[in-house]
PDB file of N, CA and C in Angstrom:
ATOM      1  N   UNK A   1      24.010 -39.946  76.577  1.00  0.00           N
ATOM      2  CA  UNK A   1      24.869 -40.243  75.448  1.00  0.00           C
ATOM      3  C   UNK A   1      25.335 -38.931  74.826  1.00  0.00           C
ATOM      4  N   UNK A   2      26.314 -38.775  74.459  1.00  0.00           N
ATOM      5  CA  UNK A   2      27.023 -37.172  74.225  1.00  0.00           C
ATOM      6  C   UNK A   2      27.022 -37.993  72.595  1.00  0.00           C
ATOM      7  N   UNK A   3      27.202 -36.772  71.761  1.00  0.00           N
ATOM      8  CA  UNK A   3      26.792 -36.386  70.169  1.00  0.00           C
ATOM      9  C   UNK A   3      28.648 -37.083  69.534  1.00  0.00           C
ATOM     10  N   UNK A   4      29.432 -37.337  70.757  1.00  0.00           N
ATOM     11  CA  UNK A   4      29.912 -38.075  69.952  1.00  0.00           C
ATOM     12  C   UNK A   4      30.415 -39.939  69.711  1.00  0.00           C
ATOM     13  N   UNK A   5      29.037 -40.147  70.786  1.00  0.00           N
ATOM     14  CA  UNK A   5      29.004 -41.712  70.795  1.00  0.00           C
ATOM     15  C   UNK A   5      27.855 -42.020  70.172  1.00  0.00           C
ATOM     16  N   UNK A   6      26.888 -41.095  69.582  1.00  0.00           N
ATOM     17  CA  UNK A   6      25.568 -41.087  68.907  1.00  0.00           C
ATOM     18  C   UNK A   6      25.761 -41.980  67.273  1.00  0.00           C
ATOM     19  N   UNK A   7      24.907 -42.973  67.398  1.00  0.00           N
ATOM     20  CA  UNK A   7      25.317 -43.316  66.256  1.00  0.00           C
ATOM     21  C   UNK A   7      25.067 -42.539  64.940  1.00  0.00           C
ATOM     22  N   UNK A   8      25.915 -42.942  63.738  1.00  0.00           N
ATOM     23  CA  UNK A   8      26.377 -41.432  63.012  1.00  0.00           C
ATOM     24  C   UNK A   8      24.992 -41.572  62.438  1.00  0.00           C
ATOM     25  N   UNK A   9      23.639 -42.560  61.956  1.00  0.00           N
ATOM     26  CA  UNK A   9      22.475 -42.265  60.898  1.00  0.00           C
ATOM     27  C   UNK A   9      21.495 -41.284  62.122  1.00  0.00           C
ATOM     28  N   UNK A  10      21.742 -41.293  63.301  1.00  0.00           N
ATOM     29  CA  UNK A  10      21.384 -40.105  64.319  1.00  0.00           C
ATOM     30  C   UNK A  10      21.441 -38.760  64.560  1.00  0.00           C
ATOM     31  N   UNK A  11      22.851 -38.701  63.531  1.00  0.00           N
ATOM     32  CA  UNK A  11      23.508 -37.315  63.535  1.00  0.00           C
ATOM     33  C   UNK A  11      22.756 -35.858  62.183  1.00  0.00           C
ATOM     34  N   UNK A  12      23.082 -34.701  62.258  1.00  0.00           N
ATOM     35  CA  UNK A  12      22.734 -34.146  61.454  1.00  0.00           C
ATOM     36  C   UNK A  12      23.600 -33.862  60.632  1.00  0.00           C
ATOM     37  N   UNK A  13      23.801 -33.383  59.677  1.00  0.00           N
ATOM     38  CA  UNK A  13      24.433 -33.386  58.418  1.00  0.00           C
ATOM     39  C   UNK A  13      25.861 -32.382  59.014  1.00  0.00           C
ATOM     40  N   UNK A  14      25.922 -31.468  59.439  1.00  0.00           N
ATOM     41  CA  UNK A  14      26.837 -30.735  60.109  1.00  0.00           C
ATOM     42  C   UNK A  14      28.066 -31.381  61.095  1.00  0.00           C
ATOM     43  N   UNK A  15      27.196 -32.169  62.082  1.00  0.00           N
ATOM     44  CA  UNK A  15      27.514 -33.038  62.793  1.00  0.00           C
ATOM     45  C   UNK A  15      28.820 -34.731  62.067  1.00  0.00           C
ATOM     46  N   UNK A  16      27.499 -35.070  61.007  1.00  0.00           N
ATOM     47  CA  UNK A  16      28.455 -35.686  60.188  1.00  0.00           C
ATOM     48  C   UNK A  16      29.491 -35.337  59.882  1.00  0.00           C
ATOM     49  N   UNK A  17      29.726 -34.273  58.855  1.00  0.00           N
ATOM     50  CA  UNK A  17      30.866 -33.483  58.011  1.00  0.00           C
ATOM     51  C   UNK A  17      31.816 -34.131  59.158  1.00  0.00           C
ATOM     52  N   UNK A  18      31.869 -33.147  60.610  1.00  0.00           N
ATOM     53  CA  UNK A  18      32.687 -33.060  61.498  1.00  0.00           C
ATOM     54  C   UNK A  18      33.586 -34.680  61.879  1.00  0.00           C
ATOM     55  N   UNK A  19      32.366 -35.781  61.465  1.00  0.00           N
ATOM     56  CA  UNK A  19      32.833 -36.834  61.925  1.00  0.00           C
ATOM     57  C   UNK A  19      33.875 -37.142  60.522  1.00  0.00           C
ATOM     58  N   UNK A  20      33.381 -36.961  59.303  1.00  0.00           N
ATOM     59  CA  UNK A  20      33.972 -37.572  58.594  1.00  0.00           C
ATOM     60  C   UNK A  20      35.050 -36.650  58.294  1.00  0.00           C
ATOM     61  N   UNK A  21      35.211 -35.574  58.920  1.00  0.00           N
ATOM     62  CA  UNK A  21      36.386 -34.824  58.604  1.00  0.00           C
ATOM     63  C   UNK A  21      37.748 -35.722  59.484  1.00  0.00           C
ATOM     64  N   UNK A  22      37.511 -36.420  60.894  1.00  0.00           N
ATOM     65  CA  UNK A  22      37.915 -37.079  61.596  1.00  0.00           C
ATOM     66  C   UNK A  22      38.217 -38.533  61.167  1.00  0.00           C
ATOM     67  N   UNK A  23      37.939 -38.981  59.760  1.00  0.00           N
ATOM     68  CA  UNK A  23      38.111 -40.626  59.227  1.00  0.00           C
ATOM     69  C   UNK A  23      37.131 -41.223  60.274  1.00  0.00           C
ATOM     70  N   UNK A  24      36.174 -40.626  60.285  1.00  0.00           N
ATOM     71  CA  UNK A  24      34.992 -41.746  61.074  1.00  0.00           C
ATOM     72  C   UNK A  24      34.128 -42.456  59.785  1.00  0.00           C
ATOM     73  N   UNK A  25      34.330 -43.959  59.641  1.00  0.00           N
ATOM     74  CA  UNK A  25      33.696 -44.461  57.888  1.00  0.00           C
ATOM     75  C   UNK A  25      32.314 -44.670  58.194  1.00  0.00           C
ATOM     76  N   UNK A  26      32.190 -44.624  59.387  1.00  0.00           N
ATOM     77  CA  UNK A  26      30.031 -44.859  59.743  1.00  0.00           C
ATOM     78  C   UNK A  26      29.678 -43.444  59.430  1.00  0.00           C
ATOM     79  N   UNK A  27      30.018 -42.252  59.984  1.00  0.00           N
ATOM     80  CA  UNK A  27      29.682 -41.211  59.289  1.00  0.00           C
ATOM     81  C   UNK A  27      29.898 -41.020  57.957  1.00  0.00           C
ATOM     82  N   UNK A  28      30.828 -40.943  57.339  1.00  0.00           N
ATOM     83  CA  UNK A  28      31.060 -40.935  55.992  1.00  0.00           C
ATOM     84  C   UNK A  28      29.988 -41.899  55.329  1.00  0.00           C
ATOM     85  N   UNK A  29      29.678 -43.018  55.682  1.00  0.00           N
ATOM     86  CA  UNK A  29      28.609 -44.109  55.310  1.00  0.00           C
ATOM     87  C   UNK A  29      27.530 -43.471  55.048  1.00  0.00           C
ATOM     88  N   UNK A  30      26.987 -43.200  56.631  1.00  0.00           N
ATOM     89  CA  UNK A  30      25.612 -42.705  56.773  1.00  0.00           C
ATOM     90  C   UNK A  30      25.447 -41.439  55.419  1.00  0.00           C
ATOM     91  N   UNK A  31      26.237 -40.248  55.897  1.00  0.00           N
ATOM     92  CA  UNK A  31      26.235 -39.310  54.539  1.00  0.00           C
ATOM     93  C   UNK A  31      26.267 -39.949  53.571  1.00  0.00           C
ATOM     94  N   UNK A  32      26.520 -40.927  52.951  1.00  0.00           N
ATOM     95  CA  UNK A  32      26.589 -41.537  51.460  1.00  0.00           C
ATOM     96  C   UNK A  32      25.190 -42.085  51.504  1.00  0.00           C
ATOM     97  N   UNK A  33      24.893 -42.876  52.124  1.00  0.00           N
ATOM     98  CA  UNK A  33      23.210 -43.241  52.282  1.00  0.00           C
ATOM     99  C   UNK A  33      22.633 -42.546  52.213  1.00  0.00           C
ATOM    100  N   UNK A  34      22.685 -40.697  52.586  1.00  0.00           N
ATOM    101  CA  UNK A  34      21.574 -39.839  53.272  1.00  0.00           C
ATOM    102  C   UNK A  34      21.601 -39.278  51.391  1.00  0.00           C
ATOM    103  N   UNK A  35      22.646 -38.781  50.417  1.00  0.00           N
ATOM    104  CA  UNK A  35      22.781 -38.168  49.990  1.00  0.00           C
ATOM    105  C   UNK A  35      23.178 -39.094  48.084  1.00  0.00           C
ATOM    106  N   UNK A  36      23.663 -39.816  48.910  1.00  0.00           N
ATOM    107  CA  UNK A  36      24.277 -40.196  47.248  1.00  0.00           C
ATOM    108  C   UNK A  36      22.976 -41.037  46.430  1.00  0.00           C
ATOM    109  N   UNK A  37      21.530 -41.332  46.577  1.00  0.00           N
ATOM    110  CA  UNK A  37      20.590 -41.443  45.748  1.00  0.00           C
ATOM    111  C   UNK A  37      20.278 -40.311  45.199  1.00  0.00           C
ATOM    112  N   UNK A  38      20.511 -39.054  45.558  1.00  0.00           N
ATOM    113  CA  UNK A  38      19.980 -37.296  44.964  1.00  0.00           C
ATOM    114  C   UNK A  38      21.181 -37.256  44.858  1.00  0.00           C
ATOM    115  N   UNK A  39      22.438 -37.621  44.858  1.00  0.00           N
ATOM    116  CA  UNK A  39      23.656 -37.020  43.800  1.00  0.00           C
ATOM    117  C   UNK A  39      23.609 -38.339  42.775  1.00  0.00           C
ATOM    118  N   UNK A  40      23.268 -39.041  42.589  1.00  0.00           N
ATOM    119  CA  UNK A  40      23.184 -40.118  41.047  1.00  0.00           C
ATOM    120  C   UNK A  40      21.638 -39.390  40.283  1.00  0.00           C
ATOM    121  N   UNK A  41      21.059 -39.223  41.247  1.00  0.00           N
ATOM    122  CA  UNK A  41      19.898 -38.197  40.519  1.00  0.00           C
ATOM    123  C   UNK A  41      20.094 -37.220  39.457  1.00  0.00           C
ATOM    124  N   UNK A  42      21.113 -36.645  40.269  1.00  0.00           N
ATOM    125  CA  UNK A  42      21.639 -34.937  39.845  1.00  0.00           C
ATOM    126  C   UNK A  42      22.391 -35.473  38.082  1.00  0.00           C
ATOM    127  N   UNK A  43      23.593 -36.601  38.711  1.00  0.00           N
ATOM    128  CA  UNK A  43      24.180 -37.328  37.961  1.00  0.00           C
ATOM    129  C   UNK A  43      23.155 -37.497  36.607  1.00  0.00           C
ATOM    130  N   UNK A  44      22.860 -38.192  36.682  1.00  0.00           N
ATOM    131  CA  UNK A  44      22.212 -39.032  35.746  1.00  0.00           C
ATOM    132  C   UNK A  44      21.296 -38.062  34.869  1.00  0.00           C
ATOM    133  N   UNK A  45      20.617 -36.818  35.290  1.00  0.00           N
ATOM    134  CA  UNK A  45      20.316 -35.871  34.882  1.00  0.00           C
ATOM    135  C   UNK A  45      21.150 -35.554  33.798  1.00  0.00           C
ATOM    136  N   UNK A  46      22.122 -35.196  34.415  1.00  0.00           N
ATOM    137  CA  UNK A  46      23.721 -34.733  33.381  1.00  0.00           C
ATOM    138  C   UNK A  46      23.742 -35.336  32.589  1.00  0.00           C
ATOM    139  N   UNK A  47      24.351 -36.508  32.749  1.00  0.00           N
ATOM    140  CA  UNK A  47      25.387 -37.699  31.901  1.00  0.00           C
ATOM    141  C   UNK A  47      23.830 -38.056  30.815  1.00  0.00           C
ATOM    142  N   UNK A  48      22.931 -38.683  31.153  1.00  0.00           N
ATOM    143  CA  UNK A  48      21.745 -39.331  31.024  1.00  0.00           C
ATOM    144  C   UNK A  48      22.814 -41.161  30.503  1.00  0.00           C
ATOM    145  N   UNK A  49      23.387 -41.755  31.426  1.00  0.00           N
ATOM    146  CA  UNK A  49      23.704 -42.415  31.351  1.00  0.00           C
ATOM    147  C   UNK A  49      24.016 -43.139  32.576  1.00  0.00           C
ATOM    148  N   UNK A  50      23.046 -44.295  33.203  1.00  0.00           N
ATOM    149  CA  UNK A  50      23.511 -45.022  34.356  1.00  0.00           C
ATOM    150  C   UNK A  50      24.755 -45.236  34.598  1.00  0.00           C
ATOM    151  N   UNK A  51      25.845 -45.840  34.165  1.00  0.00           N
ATOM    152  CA  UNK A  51      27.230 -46.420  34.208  1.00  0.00           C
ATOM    153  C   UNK A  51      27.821 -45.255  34.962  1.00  0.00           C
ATOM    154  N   UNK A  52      27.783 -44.033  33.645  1.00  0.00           N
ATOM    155  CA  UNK A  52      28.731 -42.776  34.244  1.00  0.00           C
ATOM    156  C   UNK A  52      28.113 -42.186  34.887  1.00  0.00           C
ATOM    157  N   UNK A  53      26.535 -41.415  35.406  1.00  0.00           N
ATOM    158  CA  UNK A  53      26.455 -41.953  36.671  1.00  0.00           C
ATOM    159  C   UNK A  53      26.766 -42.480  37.844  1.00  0.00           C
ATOM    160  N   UNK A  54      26.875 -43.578  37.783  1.00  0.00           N
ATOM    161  CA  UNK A  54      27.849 -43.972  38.798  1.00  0.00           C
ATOM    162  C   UNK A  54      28.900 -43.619  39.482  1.00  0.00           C
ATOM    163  N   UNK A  55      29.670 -43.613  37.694  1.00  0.00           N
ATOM    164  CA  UNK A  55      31.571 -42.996  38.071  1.00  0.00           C
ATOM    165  C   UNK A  55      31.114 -41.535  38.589  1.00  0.00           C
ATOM    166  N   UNK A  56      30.767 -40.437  37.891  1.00  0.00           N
ATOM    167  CA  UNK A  56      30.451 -39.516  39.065  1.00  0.00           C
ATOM    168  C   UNK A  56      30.352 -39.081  40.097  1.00  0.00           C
ATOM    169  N   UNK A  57      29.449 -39.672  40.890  1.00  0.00           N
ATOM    170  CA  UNK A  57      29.315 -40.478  41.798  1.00  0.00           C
ATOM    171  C   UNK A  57      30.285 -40.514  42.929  1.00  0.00           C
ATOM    172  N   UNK A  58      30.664 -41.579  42.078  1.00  0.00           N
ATOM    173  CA  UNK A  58      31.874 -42.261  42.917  1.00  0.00           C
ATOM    174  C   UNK A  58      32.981 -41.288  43.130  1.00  0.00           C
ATOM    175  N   UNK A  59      33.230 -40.788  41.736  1.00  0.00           N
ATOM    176  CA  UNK A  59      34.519 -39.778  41.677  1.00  0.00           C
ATOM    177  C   UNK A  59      34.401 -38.460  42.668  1.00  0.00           C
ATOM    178  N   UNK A  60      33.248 -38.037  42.728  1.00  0.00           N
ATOM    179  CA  UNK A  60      32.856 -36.939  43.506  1.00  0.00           C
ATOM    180  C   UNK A  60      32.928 -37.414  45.055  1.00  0.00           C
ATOM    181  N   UNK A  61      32.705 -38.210  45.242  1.00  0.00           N
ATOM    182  CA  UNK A  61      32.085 -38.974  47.234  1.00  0.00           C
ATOM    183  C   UNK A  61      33.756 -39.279  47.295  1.00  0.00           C
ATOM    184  N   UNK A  62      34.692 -39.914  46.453  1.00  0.00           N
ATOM    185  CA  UNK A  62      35.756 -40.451  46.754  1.00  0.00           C
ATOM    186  C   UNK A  62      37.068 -39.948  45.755  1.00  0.00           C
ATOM    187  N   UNK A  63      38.148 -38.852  46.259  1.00  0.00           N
ATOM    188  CA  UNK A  63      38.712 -38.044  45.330  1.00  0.00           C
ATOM    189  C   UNK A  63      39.974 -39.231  45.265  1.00  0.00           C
ATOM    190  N   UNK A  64      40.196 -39.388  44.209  1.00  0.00           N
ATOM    191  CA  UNK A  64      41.677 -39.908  43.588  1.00  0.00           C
ATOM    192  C   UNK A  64      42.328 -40.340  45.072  1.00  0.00           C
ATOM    193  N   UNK A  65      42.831 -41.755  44.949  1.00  0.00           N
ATOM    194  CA  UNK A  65      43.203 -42.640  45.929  1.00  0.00           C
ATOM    195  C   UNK A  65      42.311 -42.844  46.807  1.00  0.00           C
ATOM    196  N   UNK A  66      41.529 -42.630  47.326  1.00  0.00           N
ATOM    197  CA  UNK A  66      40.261 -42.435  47.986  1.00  0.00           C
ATOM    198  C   UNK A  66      39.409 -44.025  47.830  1.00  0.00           C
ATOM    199  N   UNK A  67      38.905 -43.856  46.973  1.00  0.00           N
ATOM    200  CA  UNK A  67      38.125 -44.808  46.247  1.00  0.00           C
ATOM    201  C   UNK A  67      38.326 -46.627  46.591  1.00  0.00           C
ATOM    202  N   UNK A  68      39.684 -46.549  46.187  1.00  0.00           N
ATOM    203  CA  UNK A  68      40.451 -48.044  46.808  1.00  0.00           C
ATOM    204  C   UNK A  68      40.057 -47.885  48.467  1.00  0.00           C
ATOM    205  N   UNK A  69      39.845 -47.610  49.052  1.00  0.00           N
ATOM    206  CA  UNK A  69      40.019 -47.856  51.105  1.00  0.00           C
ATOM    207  C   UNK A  69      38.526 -48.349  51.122  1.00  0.00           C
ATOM    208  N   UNK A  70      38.525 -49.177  51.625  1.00  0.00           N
ATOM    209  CA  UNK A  70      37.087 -50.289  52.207  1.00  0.00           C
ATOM    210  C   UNK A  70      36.162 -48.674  52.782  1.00  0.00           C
ATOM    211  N   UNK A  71      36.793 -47.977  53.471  1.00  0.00           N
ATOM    212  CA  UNK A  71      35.934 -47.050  54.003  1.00  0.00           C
ATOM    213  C   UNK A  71      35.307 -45.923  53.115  1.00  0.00           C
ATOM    214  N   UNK A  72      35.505 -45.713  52.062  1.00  0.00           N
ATOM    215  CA  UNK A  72      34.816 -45.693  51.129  1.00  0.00           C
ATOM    216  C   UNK A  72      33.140 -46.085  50.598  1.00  0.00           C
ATOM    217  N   UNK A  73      32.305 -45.338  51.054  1.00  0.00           N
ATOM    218  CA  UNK A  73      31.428 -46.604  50.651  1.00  0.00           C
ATOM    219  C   UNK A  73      30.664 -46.573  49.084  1.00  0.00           C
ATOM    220  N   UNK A  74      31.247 -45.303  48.376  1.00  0.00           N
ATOM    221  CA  UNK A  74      30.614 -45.069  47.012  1.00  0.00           C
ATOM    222  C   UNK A  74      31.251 -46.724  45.970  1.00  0.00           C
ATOM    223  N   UNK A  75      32.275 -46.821  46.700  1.00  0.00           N
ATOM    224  CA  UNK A  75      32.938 -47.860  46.026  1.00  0.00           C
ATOM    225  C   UNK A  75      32.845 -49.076  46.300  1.00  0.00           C
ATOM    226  N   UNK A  76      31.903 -49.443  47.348  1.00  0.00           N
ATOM    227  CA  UNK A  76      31.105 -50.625  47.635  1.00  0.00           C
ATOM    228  C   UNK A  76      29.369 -50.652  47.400  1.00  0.00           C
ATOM    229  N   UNK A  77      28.583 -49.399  47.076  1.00  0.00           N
ATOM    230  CA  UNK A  77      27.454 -49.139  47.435  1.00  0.00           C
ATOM    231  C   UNK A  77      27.040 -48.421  46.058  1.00  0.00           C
ATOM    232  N   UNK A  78      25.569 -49.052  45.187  1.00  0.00           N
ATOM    233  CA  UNK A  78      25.816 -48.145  44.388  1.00  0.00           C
ATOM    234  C   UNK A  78      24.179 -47.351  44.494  1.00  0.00           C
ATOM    235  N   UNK A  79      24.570 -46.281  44.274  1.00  0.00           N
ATOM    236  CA  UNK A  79      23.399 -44.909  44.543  1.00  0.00           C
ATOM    237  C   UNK A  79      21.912 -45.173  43.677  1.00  0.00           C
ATOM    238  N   UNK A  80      22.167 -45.742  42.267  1.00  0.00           N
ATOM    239  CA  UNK A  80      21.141 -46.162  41.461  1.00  0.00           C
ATOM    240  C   UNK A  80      19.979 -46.683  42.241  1.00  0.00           C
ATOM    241  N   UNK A  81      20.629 -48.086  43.295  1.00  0.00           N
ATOM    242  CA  UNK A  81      19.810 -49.716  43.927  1.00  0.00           C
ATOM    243  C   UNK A  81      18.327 -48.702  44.819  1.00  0.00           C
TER     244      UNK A  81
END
């Protein structure tokens, strides 16, 4: 199996980037799984407020227009759960 039929929660963080630089949304996924519970962390540190938190979050993983596309997953998935 070559590193680019590997499924992306297989991949290393480098590896990812590369996929999601390509609109691959399982990589982009997986990185949101691997990372976005320690960026609502970081978040929430800041803000000290769950909600905005969130938007953070979200705003950071998904820049302006971003956010709306199913492939997105800050905007289906929330980092808090």
């Amino acid at each position: 199996m070559t590193a680019s039929l590997a499924p992306a929660v297989d991949l290393g963080d480098v590896e990812l980037m590369v996929r999601v630089q390509a609109d691959d949304p399982d990589a982009f996924g997986a990185l949101y799984d691997r990372f976005g519970a320690r960026a609502y962390r970081v978040a929430y540190a800041i803000s000290r407020d769950g909600t905005r938190a969130e938007d953070i979050v979200q705003e950071a993983t998904c820049p302006s227009g971003v956010a709306a596309r199913p492939t997105c997953p800050s905007a289906a998935r929330s980092p808090a759960g």
